[in-house]
Protein backbone atom coordinates (compact mmCIF):
# COMPACT_ATOMS: atom_id res chain seq x y z
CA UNK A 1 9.94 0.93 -6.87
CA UNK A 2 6.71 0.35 -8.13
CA UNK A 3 3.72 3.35 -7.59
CA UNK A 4 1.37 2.64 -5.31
CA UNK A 5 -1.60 4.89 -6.69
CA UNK A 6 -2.48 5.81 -2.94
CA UNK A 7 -4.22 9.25 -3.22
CA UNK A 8 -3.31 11.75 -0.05
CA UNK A 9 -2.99 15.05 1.16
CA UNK A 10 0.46 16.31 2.13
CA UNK A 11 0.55 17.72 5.67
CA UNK A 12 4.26 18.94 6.26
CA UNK A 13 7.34 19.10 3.62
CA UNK A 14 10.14 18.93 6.70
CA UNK A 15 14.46 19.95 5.49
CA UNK A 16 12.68 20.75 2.29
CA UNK A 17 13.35 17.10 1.01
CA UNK A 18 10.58 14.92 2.99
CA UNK A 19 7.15 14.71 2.41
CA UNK A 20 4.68 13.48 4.66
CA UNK A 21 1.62 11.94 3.84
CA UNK A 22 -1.78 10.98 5.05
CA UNK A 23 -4.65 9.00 3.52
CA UNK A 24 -7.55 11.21 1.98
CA UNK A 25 -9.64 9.25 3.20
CA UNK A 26 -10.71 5.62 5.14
CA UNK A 27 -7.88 6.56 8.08
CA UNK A 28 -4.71 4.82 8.33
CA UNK A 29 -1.56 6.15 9.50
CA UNK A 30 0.96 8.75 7.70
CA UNK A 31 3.50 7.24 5.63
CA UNK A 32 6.72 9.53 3.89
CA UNK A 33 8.05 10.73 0.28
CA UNK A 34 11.57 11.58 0.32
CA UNK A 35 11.62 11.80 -3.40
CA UNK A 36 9.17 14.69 -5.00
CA UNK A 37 9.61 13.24 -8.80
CA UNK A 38 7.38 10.45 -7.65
CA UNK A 39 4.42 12.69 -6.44
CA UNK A 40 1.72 14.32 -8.66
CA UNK A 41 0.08 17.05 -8.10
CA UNK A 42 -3.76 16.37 -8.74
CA UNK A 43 -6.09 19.15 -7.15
CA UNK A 44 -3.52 21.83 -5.93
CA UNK A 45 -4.44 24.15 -3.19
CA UNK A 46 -5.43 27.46 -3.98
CA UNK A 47 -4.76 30.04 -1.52
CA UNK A 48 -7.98 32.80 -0.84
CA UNK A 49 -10.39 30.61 -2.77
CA UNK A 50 -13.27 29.41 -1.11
CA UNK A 51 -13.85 25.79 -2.09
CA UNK A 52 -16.89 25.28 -5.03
């Protein structure tokens, strides 16, 4: 399967195994990962940071 280089922000990992997914930005609807290899982490979240 070829990548799609669609940038997003995961909003719920449900059983562990599925990712879902929703557009940074410009809308759209969610879409799924069921396979974490193919995700990269770019800007992860940092808990008790304020953002800079």
């Amino acid at each position: 399967m070829k990548a799609t280089d669609r940038k997003a922000v995961v909003t719920d990992v449900q059983q562990g195994t599925t990712y879902i997914l929703r557009p940074i930005w410009g809308g759209g609807g969610n879409w799924v990962a069921e396979d974490a290899e193919k995700l990269t982490v770019t800007e992860p979240l940092v808990h008790g940071a304020e953002a800079t």
